[in-house]
C-alpha atoms as a PDB file:
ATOM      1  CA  UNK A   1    -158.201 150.701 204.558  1.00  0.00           C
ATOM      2  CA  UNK A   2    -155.329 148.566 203.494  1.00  0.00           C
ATOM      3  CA  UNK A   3    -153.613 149.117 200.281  1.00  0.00           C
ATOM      4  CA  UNK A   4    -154.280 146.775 197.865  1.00  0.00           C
ATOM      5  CA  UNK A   5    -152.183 148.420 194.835  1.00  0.00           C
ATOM      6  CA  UNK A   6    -149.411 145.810 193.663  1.00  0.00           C
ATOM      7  CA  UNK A   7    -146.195 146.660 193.565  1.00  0.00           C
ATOM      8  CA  UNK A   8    -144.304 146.955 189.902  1.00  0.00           C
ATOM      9  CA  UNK A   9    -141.662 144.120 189.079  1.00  0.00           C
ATOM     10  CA  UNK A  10    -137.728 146.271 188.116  1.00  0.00           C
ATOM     11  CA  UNK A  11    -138.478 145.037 184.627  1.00  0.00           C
ATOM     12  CA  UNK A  12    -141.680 146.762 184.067  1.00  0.00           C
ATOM     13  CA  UNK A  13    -140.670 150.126 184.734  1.00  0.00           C
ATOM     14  CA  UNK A  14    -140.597 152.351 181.563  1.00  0.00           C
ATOM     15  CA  UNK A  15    -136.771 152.753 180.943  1.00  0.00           C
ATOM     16  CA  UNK A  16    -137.085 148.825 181.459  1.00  0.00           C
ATOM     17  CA  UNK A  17    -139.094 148.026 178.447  1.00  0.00           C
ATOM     18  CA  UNK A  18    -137.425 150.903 176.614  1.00  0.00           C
ATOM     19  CA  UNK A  19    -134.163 149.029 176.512  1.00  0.00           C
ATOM     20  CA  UNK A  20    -135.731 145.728 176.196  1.00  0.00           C
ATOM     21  CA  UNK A  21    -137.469 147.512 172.802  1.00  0.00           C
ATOM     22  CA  UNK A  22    -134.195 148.933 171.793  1.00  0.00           C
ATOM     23  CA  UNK A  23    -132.324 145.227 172.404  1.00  0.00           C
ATOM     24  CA  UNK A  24    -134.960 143.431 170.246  1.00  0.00           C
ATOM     25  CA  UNK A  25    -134.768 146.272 167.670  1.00  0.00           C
ATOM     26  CA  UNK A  26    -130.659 145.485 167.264  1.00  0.00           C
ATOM     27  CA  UNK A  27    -131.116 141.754 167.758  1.00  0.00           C
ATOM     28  CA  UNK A  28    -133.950 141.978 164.649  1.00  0.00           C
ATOM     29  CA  UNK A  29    -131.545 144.578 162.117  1.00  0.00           C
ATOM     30  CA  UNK A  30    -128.548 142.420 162.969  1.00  0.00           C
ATOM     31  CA  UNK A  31    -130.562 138.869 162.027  1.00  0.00           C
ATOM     32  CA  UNK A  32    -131.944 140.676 158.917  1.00  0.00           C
ATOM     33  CA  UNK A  33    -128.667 141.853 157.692  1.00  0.00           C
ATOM     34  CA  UNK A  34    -127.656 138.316 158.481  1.00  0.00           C
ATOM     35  CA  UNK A  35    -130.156 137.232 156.365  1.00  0.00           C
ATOM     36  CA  UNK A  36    -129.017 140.043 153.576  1.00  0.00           C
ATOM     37  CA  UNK A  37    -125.761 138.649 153.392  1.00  0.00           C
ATOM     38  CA  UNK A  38    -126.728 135.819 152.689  1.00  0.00           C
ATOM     39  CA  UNK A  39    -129.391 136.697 149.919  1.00  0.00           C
ATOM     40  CA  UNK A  40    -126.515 138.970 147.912  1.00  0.00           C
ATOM     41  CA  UNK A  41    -123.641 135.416 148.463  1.00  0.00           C
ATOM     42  CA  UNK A  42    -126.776 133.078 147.519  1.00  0.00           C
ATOM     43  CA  UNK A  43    -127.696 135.702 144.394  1.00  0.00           C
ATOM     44  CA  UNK A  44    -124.448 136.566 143.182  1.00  0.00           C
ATOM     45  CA  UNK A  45    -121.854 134.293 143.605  1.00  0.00           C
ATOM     46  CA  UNK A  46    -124.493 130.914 144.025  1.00  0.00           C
ATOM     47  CA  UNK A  47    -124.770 130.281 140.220  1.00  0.00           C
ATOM     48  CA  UNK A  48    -127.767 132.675 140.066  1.00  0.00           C
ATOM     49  CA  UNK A  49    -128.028 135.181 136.643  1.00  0.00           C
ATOM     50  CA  UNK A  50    -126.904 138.858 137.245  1.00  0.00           C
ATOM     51  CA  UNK A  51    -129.088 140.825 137.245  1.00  0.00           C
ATOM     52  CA  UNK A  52    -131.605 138.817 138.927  1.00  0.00           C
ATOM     53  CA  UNK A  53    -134.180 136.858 136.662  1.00  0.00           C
ATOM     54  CA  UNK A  54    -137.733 137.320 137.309  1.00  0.00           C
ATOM     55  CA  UNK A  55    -138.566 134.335 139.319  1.00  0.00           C
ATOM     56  CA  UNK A  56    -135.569 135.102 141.785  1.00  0.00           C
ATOM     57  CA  UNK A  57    -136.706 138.962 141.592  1.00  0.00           C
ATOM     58  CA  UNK A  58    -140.262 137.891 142.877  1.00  0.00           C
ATOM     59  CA  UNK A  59    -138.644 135.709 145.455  1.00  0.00           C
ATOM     60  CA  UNK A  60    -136.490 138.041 146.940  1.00  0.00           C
ATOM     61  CA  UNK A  61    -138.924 140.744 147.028  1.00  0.00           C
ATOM     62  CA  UNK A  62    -141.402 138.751 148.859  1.00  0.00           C
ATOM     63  CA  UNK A  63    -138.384 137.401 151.191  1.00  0.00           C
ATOM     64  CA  UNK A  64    -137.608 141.646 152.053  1.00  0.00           C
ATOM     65  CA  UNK A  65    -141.360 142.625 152.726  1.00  0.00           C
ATOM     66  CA  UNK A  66    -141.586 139.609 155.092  1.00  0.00           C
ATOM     67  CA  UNK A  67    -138.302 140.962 156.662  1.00  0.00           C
ATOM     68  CA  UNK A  68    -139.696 144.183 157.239  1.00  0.00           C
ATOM     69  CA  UNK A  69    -137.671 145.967 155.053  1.00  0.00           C
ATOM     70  CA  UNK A  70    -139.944 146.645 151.778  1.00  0.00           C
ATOM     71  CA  UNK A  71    -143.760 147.939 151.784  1.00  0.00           C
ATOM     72  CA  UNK A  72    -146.162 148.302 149.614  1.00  0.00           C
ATOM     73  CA  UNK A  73    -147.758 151.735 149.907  1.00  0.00           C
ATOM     74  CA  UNK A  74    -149.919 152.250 146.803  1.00  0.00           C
ATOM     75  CA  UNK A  75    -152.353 149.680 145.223  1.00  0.00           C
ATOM     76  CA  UNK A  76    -153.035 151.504 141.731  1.00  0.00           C
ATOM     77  CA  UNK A  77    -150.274 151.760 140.484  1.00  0.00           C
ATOM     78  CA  UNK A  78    -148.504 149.520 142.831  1.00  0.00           C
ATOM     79  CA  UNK A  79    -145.835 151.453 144.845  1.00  0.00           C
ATOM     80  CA  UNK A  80    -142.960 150.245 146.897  1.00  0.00           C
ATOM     81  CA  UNK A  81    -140.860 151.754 149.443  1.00  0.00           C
ATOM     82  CA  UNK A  82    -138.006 150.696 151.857  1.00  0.00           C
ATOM     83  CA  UNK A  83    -139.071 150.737 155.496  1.00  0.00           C
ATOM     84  CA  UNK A  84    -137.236 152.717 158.177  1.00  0.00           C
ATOM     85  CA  UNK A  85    -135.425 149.408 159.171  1.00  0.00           C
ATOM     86  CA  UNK A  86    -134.900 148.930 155.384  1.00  0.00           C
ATOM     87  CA  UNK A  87    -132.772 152.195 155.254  1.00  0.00           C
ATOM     88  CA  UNK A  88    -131.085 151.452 158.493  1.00  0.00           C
ATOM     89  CA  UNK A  89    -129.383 148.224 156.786  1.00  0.00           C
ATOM     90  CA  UNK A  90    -128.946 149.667 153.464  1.00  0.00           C
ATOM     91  CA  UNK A  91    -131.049 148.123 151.716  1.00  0.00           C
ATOM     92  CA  UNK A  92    -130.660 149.646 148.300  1.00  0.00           C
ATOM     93  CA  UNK A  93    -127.157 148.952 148.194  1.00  0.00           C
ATOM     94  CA  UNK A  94    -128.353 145.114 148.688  1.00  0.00           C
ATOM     95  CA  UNK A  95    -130.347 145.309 146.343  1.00  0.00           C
ATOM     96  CA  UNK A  96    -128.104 146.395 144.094  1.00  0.00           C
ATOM     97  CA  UNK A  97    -125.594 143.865 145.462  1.00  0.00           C
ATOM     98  CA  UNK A  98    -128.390 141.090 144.263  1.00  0.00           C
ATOM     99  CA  UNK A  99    -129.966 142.812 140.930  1.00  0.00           C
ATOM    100  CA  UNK A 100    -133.450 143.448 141.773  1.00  0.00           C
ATOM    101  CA  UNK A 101    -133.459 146.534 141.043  1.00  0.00           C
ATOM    102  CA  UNK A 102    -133.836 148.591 137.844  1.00  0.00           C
ATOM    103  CA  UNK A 103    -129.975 148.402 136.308  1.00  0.00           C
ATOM    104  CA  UNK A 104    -130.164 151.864 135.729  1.00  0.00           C
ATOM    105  CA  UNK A 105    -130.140 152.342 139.274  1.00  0.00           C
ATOM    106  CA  UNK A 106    -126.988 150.484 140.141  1.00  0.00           C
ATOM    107  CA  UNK A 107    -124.323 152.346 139.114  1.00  0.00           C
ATOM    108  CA  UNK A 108    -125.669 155.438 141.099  1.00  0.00           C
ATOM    109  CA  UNK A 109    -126.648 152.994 144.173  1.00  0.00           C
ATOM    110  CA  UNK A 110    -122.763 152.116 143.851  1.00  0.00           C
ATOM    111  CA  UNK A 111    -121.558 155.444 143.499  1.00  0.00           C
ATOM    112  CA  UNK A 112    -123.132 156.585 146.029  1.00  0.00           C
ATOM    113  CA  UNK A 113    -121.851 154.694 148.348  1.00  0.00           C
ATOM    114  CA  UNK A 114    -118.425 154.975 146.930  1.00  0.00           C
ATOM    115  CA  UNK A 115    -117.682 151.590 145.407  1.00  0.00           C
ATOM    116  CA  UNK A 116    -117.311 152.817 142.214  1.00  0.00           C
ATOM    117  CA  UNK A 117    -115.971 156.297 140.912  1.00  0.00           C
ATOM    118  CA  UNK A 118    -116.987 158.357 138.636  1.00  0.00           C
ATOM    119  CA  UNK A 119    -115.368 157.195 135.876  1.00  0.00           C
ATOM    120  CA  UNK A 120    -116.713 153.769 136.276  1.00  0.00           C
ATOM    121  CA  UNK A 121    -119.951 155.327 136.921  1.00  0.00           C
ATOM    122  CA  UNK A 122    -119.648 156.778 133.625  1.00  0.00           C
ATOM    123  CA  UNK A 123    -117.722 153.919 131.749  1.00  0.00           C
ATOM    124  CA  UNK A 124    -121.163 151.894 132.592  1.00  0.00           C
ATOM    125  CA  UNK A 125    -123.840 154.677 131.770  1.00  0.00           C
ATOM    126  CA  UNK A 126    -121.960 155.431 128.756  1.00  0.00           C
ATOM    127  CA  UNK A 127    -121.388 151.988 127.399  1.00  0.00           C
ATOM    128  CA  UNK A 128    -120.904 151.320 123.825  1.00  0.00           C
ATOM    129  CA  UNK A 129    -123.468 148.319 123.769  1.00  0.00           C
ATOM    130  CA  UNK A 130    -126.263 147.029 126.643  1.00  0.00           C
ATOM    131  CA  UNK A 131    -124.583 143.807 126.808  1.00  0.00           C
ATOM    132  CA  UNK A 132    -120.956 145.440 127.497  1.00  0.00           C
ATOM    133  CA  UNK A 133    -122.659 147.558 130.142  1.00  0.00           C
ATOM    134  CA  UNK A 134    -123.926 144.870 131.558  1.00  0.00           C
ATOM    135  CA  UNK A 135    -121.363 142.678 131.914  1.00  0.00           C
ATOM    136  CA  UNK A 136    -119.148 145.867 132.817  1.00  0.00           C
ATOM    137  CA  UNK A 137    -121.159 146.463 135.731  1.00  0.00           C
ATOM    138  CA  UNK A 138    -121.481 143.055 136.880  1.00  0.00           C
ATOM    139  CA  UNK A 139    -117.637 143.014 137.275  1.00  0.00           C
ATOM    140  CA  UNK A 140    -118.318 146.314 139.592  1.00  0.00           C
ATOM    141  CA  UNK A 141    -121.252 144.705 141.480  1.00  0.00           C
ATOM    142  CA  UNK A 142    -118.866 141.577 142.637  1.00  0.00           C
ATOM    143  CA  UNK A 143    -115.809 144.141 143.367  1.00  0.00           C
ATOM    144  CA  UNK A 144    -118.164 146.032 145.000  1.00  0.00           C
ATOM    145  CA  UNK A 145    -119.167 143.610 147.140  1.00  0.00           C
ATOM    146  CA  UNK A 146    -115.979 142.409 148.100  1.00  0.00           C
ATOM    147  CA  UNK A 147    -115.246 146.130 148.866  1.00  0.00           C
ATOM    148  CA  UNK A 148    -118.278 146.604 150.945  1.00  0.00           C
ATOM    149  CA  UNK A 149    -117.530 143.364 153.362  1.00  0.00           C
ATOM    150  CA  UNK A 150    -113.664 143.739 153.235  1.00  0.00           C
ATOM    151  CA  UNK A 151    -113.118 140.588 151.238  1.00  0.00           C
ATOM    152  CA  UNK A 152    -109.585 140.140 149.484  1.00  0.00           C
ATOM    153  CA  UNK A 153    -109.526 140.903 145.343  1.00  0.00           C
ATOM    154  CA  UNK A 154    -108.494 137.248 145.047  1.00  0.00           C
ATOM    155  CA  UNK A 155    -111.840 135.838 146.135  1.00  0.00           C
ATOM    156  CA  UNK A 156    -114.215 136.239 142.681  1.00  0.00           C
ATOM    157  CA  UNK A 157    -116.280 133.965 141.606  1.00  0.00           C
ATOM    158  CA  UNK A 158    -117.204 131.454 144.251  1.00  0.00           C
ATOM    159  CA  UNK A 159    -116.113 131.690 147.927  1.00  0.00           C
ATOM    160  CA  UNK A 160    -115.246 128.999 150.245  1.00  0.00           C
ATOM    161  CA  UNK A 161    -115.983 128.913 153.491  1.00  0.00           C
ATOM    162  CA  UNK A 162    -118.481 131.256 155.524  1.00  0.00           C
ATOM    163  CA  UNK A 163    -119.633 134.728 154.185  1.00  0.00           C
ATOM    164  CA  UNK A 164    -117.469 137.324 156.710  1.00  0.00           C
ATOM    165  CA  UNK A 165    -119.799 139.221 158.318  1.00  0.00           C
ATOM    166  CA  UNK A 166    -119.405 142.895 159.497  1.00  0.00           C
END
């Protein structure tokens, strides 16, 4: 009897498609944190209020769970949570960078990640008035973000040019 069993191509072996996985995995987080970097320059530095408004909160919310990066996992009450690929990139810390998420939050987001120090932590959680805080920690957010992507102090307000990437 002959044998009639075809022969596998190299590609479809199983360390084949592993690596193919793995590639499309990296070439996915590196386009979304593309796309991150461009949400927090858009957000923060594009004219946009700090912390976000409402409508731009809504927006970029529904722009993360269609990335991948933000699920909803309870119906009543609604619950959110960052996917896996979400916490690869960081994503609270972008968040932070683009002020969807509670205020409260922020300073701890940022001093967790060591943008900020303590003192700053506390000089915003400790502020004499909401509006001070506010505006304090604003001034943090965009220093923090220049930390974060290695920008120079002298670029504040509104870059020229491309965003660097990392």
């Amino acid at each position: 009897m002959e044998n009639t069993e075809l022969s596998r191509p190299a590609w479809c072996t199983a360390d084949a498609i592993r690596q193919n996985l793995e590639a499309d995995n990296a070439n996915v987080s590196a386009v979304n944190k593309a796309e991150l970097e461009n949400m927090v320059l858009t957000q923060l530095f594009g004219g946009q209020p700090w912390p976000a408004d409402w409508e731009t909160f809504s927006a970029v919310n529904q722009n993360l769970i269609q990335m991948g990066l933000w699920e909803e996992v309870g119906v009543e009450p609604r619950t959110w949570r960052t996917t896996p690929l979400g916490r690869e990139l960081h994503l609270d810390l972008f968040q932070a960078f683009m002020g969807v998420i509670n205020e409260i939050e922020v300073p701890l987001i940022l001093e967790e990640y060591g943008l900020i120090d303590l003192s700053e932590l506390n000089a915003v959680c400790l502020g004499t008035s909401e509006a001070d805080a506010e505006s304090l920690l604003e001034g943090y957010v965009k220093r923090a973000i220049r930390r974060f992507f290695g920008l120079p102090e002298i670029w504040n307000d509104k870059p020229a040019g491309n965003w660097p990437r990392n």
